[in-house]
Protein backbone atom coordinates (compact mmCIF):
# COMPACT_ATOMS: atom_id res chain seq x y z
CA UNK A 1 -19.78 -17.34 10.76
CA UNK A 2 -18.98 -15.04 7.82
CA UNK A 3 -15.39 -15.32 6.32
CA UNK A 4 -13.71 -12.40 5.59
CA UNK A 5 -12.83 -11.34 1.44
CA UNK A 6 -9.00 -10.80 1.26
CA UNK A 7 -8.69 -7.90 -0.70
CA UNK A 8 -5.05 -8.44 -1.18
CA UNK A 9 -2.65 -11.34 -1.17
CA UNK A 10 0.48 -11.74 -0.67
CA UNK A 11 3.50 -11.05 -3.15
CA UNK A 12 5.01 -14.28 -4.54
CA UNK A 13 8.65 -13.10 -3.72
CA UNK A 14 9.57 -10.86 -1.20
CA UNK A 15 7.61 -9.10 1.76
CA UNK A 16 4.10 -7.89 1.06
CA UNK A 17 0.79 -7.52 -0.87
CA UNK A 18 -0.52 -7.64 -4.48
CA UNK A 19 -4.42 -6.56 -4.73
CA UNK A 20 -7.04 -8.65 -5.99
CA UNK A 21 -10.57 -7.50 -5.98
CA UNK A 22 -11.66 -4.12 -7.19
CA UNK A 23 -11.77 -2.63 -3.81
CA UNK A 24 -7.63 -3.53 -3.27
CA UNK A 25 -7.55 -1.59 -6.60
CA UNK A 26 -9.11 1.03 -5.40
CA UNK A 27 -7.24 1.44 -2.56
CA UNK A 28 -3.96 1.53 -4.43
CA UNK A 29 -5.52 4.30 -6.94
CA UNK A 30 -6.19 5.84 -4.41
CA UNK A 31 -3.26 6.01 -2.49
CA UNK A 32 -1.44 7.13 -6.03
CA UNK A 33 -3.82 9.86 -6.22
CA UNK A 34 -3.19 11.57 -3.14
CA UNK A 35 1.09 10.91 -3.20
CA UNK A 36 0.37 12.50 -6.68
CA UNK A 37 -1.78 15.23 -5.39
CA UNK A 38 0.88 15.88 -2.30
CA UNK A 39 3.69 16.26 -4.93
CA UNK A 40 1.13 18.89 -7.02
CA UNK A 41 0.73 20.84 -3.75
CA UNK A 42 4.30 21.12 -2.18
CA UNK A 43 6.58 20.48 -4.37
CA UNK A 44 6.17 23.90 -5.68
CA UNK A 45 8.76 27.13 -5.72
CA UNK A 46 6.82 28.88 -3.46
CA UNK A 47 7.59 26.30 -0.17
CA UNK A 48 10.92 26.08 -0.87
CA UNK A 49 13.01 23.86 1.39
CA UNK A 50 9.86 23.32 3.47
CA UNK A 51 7.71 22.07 0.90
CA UNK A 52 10.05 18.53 0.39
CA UNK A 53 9.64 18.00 4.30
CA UNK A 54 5.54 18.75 3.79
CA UNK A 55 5.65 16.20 1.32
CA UNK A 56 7.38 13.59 2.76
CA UNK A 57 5.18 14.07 6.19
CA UNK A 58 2.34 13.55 3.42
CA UNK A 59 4.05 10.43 1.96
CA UNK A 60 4.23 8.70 4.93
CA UNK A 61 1.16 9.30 6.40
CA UNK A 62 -0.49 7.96 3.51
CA UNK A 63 1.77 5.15 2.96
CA UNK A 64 0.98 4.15 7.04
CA UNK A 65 -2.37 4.29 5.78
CA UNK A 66 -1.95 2.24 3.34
CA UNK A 67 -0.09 -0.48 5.45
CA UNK A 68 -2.97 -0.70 7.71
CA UNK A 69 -5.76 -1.46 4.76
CA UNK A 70 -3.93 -3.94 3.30
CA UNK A 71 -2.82 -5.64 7.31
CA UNK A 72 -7.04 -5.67 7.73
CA UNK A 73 -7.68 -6.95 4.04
CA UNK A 74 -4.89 -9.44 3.38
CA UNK A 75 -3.02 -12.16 5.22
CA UNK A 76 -0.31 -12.03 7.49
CA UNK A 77 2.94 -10.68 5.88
CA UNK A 78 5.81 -13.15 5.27
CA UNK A 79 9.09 -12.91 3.36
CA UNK A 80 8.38 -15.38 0.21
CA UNK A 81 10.49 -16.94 -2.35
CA UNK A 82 8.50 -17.66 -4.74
CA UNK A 83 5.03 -20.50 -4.53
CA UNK A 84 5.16 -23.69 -2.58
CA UNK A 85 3.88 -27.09 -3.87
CA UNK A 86 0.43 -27.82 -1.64
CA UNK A 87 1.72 -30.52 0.04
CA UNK A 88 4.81 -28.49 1.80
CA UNK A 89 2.56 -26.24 3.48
């Protein structure tokens, strides 16, 4: 039985994930890249009022990508304040 590299870990405070191998990383550059891209491409004059709405539908569809990668490469999410001593856990 393999074991599975976490390619993310959990934030110290709060709700959610921190990368920690090159391929986490990656997938946050690469997530940047295409919000980045999305806000090159419709957040232009020539959209107008549509090209916010474009956007956004971008945004989230990325950031919902996002959330799955880092549910299949990291642990469970958990609201955390702050790191436990190893005996509480």
């Amino acid at each position: 039985m393999t074991t599975k590299q976490l390619w993310f870990t959990r934030k110290r405070y709060g709700w959610g994930w921190t990368p920690v191998t090159w391929q986490g990383w990656a997938v946050v550059a690469g997530y940047v890249a295409f919000v980045a891209s999305g806000a090159f491409l419709f957040l232009r004059d020539d959209y107008g009022g549509k090209g916010v709405l474009a956007f956004l539908v971008w945004t989230l569809g990325y950031t919902l990508w996002l959330l799955s990668v880092t549910r299949q490469h990291g642990p469970a999410p958990r609201w955390q304040w702050g790191s436990r001593a190893a005996s509480e856990e």
